[in-house]
N, C-alpha and C. Protein backbone atom coordinates (compact mmCIF):
# COMPACT_ATOMS: atom_id res chain seq x y z
N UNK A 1 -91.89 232.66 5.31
CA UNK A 1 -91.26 233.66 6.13
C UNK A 1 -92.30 234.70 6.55
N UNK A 2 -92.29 235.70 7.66
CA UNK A 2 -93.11 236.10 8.47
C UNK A 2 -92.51 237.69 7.65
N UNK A 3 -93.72 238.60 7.64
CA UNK A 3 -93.64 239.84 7.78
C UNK A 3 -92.09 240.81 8.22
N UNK A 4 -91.60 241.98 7.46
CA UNK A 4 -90.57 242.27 8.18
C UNK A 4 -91.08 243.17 9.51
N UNK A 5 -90.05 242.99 10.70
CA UNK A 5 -89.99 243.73 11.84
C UNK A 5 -90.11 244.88 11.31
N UNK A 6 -90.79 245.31 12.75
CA UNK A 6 -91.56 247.09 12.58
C UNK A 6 -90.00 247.47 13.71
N UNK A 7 -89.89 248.78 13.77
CA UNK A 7 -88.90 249.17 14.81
C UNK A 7 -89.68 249.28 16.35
N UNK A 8 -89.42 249.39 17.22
CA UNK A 8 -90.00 249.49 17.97
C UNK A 8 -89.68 250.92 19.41
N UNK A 9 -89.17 251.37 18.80
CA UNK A 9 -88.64 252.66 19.31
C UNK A 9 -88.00 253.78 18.17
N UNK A 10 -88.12 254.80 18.63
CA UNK A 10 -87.50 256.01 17.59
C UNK A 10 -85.86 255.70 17.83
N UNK A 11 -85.08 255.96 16.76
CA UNK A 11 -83.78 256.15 17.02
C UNK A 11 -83.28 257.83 17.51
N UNK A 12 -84.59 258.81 17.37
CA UNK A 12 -83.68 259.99 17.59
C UNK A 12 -84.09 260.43 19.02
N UNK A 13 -85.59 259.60 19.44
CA UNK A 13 -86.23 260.11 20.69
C UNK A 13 -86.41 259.09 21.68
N UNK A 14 -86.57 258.00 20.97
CA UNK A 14 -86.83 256.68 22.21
C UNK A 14 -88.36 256.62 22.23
N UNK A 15 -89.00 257.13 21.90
CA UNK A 15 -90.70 257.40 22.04
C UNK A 15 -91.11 255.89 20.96
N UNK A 16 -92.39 255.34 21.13
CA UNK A 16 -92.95 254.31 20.52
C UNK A 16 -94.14 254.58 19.88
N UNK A 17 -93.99 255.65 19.56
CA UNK A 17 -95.44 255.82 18.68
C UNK A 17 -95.34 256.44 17.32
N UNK A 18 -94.23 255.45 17.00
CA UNK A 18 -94.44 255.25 14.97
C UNK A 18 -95.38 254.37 14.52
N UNK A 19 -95.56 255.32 13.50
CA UNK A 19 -96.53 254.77 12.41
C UNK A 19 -95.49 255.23 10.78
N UNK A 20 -96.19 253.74 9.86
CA UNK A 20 -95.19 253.98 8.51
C UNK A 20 -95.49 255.14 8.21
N UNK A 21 -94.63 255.52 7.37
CA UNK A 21 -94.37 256.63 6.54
C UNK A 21 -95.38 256.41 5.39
N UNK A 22 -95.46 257.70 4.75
CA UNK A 22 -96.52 256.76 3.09
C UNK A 22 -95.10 256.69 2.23
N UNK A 23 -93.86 257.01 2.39
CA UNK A 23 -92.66 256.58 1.27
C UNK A 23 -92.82 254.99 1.19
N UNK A 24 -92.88 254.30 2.40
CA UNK A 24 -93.13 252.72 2.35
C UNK A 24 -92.03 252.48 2.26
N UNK A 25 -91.56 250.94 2.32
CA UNK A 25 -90.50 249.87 2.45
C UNK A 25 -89.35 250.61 3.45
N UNK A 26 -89.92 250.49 4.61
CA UNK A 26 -89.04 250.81 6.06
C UNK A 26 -88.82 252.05 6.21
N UNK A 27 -89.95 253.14 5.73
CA UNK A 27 -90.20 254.81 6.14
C UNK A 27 -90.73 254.52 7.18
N UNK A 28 -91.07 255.56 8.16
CA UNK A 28 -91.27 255.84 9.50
C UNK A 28 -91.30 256.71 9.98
N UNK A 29 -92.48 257.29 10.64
CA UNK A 29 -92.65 258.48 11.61
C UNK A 29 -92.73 258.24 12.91
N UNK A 30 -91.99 259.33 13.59
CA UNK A 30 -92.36 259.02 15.10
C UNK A 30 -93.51 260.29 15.24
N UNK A 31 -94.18 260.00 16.10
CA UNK A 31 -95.26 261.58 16.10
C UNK A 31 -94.59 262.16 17.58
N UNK A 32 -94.16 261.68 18.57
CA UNK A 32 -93.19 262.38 19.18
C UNK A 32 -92.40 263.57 19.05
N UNK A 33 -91.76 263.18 17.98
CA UNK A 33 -90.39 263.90 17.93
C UNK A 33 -90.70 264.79 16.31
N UNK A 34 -91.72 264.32 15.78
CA UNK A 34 -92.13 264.69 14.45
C UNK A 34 -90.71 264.24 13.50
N UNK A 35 -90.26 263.78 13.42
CA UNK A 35 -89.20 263.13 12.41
C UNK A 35 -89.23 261.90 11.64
N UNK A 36 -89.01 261.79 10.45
CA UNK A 36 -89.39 260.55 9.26
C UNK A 36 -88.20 260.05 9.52
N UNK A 37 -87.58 258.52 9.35
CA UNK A 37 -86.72 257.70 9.17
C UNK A 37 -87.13 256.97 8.36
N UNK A 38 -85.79 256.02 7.81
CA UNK A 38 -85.83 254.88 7.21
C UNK A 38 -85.16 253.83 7.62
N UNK A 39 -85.58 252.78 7.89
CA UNK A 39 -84.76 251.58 8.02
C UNK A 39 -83.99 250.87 6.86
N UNK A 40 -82.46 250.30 6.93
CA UNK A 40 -82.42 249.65 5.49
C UNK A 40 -81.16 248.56 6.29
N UNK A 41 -81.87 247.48 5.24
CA UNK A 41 -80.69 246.08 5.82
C UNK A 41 -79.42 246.60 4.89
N UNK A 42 -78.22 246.15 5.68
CA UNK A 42 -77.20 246.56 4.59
C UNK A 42 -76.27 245.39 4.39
N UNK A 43 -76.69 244.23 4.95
CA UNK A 43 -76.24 242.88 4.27
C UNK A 43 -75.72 241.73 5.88
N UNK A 44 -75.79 240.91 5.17
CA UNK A 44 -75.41 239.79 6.32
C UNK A 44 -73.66 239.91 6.44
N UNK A 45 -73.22 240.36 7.67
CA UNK A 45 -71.67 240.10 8.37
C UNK A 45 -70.78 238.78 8.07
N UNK A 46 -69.86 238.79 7.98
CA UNK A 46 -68.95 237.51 7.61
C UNK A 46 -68.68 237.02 9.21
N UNK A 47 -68.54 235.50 8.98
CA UNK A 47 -68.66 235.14 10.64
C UNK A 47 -67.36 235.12 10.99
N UNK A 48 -67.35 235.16 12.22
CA UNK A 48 -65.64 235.65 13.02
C UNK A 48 -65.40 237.06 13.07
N UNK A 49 -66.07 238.32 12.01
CA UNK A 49 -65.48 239.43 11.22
C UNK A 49 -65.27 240.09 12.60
N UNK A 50 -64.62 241.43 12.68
CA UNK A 50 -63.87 242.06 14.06
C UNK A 50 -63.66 243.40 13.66
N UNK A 51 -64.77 244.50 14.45
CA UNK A 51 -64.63 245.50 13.77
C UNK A 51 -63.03 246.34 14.27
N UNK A 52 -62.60 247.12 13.42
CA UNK A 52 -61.56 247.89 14.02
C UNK A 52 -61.35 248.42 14.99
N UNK A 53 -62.47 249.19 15.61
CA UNK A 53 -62.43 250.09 16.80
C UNK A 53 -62.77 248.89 18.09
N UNK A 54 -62.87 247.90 18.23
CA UNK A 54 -63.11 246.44 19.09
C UNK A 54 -62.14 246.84 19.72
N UNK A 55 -60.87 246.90 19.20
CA UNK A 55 -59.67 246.85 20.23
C UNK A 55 -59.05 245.27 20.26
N UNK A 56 -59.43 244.13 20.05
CA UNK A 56 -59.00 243.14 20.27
C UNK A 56 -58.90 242.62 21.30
N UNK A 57 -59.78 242.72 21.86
CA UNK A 57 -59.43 242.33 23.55
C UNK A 57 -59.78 240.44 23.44
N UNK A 58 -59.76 240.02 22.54
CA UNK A 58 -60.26 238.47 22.92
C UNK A 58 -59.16 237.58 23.23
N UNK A 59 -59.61 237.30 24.53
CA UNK A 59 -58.52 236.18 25.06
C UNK A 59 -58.66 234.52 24.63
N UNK A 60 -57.79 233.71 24.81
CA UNK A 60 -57.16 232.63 24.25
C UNK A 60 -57.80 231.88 25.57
């Protein structure tokens, strides 16, 4: 398996010029916006699953 994905945009600015954090395992600075993030997986989705706010619109 390959390296994990880097983000590739800020989530608070849109700017592309992060570099890791020294916290490590998915810290992140943007120098833009000067703000640290973290990325974190929070698990694989059940297939079919349907979030609440969807509305249900799926037709037959």
């Amino acid at each position: 398996m390959s390296e994990r994905a880097a983000p590739f945009h800020c989530p608070y600015c849109g700017e592309e010029d992060l570099r890791p954090n020294e916290r490590g395992h998915g810290a992140w600075e943007c120098a833009a916006c000067n703000r640290a993030f973290q990325l974190k997986f929070l698990g694989l989705l059940a297939r079919g699953f349907q979030r609440a706010d969807d509305g249900g619109d799926e037709q037959s």
